[in-house]
C-alpha atoms as a PDB file:
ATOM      1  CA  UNK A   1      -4.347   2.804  -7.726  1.00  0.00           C
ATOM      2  CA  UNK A   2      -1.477   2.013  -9.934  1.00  0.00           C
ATOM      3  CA  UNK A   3       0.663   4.608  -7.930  1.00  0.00           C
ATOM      4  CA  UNK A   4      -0.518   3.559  -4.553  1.00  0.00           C
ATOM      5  CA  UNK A   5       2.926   1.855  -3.461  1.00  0.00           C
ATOM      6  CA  UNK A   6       5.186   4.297  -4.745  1.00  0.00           C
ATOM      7  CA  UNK A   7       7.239   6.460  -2.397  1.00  0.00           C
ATOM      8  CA  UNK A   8       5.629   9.897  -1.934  1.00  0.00           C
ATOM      9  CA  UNK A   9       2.224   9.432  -3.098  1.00  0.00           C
ATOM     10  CA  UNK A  10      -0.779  10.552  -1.889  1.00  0.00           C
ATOM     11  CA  UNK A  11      -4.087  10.377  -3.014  1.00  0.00           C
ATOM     12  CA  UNK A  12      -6.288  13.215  -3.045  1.00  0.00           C
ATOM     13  CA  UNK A  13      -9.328  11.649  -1.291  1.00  0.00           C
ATOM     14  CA  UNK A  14      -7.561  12.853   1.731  1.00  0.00           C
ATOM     15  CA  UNK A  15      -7.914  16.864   2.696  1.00  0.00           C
ATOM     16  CA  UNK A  16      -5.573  16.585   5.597  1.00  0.00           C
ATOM     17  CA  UNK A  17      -1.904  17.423   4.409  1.00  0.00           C
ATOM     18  CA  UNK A  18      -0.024  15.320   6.879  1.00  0.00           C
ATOM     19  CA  UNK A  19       2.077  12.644   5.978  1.00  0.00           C
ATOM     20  CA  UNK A  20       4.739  11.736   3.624  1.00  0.00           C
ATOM     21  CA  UNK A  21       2.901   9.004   1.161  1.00  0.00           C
ATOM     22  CA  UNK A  22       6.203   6.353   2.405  1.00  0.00           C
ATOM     23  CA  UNK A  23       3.876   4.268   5.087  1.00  0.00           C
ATOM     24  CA  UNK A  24       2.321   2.296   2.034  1.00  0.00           C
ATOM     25  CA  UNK A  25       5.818   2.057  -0.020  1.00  0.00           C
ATOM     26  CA  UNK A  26       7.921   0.690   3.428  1.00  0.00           C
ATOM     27  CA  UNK A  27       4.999  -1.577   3.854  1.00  0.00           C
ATOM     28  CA  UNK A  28       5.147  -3.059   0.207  1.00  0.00           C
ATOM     29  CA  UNK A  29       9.043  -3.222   0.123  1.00  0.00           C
ATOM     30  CA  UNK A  30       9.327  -5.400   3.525  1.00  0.00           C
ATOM     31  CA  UNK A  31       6.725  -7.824   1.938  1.00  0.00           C
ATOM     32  CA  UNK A  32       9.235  -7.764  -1.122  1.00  0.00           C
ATOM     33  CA  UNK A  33      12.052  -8.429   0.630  1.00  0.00           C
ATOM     34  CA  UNK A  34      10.326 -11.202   2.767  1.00  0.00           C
ATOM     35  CA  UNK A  35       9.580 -13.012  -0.799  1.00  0.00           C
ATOM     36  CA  UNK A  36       5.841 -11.540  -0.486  1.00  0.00           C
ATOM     37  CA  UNK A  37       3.203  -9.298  -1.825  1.00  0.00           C
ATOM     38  CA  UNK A  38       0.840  -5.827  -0.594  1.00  0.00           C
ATOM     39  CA  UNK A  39      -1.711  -6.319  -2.813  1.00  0.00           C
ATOM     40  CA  UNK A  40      -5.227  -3.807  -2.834  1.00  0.00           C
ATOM     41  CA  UNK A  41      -8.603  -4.172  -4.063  1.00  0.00           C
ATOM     42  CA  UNK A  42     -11.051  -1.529  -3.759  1.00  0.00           C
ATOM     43  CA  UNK A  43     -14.855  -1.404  -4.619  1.00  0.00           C
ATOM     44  CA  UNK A  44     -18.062   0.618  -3.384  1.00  0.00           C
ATOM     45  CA  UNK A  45     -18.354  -1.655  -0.470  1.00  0.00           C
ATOM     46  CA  UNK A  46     -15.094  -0.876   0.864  1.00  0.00           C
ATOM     47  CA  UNK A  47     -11.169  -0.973   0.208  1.00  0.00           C
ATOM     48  CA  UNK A  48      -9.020  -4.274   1.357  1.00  0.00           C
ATOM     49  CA  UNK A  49      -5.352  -4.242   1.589  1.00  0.00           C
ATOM     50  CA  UNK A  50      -3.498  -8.352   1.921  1.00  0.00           C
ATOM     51  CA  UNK A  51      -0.070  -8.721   2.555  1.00  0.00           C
ATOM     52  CA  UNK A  52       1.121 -12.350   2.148  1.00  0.00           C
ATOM     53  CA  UNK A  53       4.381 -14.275   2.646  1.00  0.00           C
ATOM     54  CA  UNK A  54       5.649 -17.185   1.808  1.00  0.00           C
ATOM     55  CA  UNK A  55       5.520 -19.697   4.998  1.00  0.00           C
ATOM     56  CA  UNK A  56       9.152 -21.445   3.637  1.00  0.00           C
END
């Protein structure tokens, strides 16, 4: 999970070989450049992505 924001990755739970690995990376680099965060947490129950911004 480490790599999960960087451009180009792709994990390998995946067998379809569409896709770049960027949708995660442009997603994390607006929040950035909003003064926010893509964060991810991920468990047997289920993964769960949270982007927050500041409201100022």
């Amino acid at each position: 999970m480490d790599k999960l924001f960087e451009p180009f990755f792709r994990g390998k739970a995946r067998a379809s070989k569409q896709g770049l690995g960027l949708g995660l990376y442009i997603a994390s680099q607006i929040a950035k450049a909003h003064g926010g965060a893509l964060t991810v947490a991920s468990n047997s129950a289920g993964t769960r992505f949270t982007f927050s911004m500041p409201l100022a």
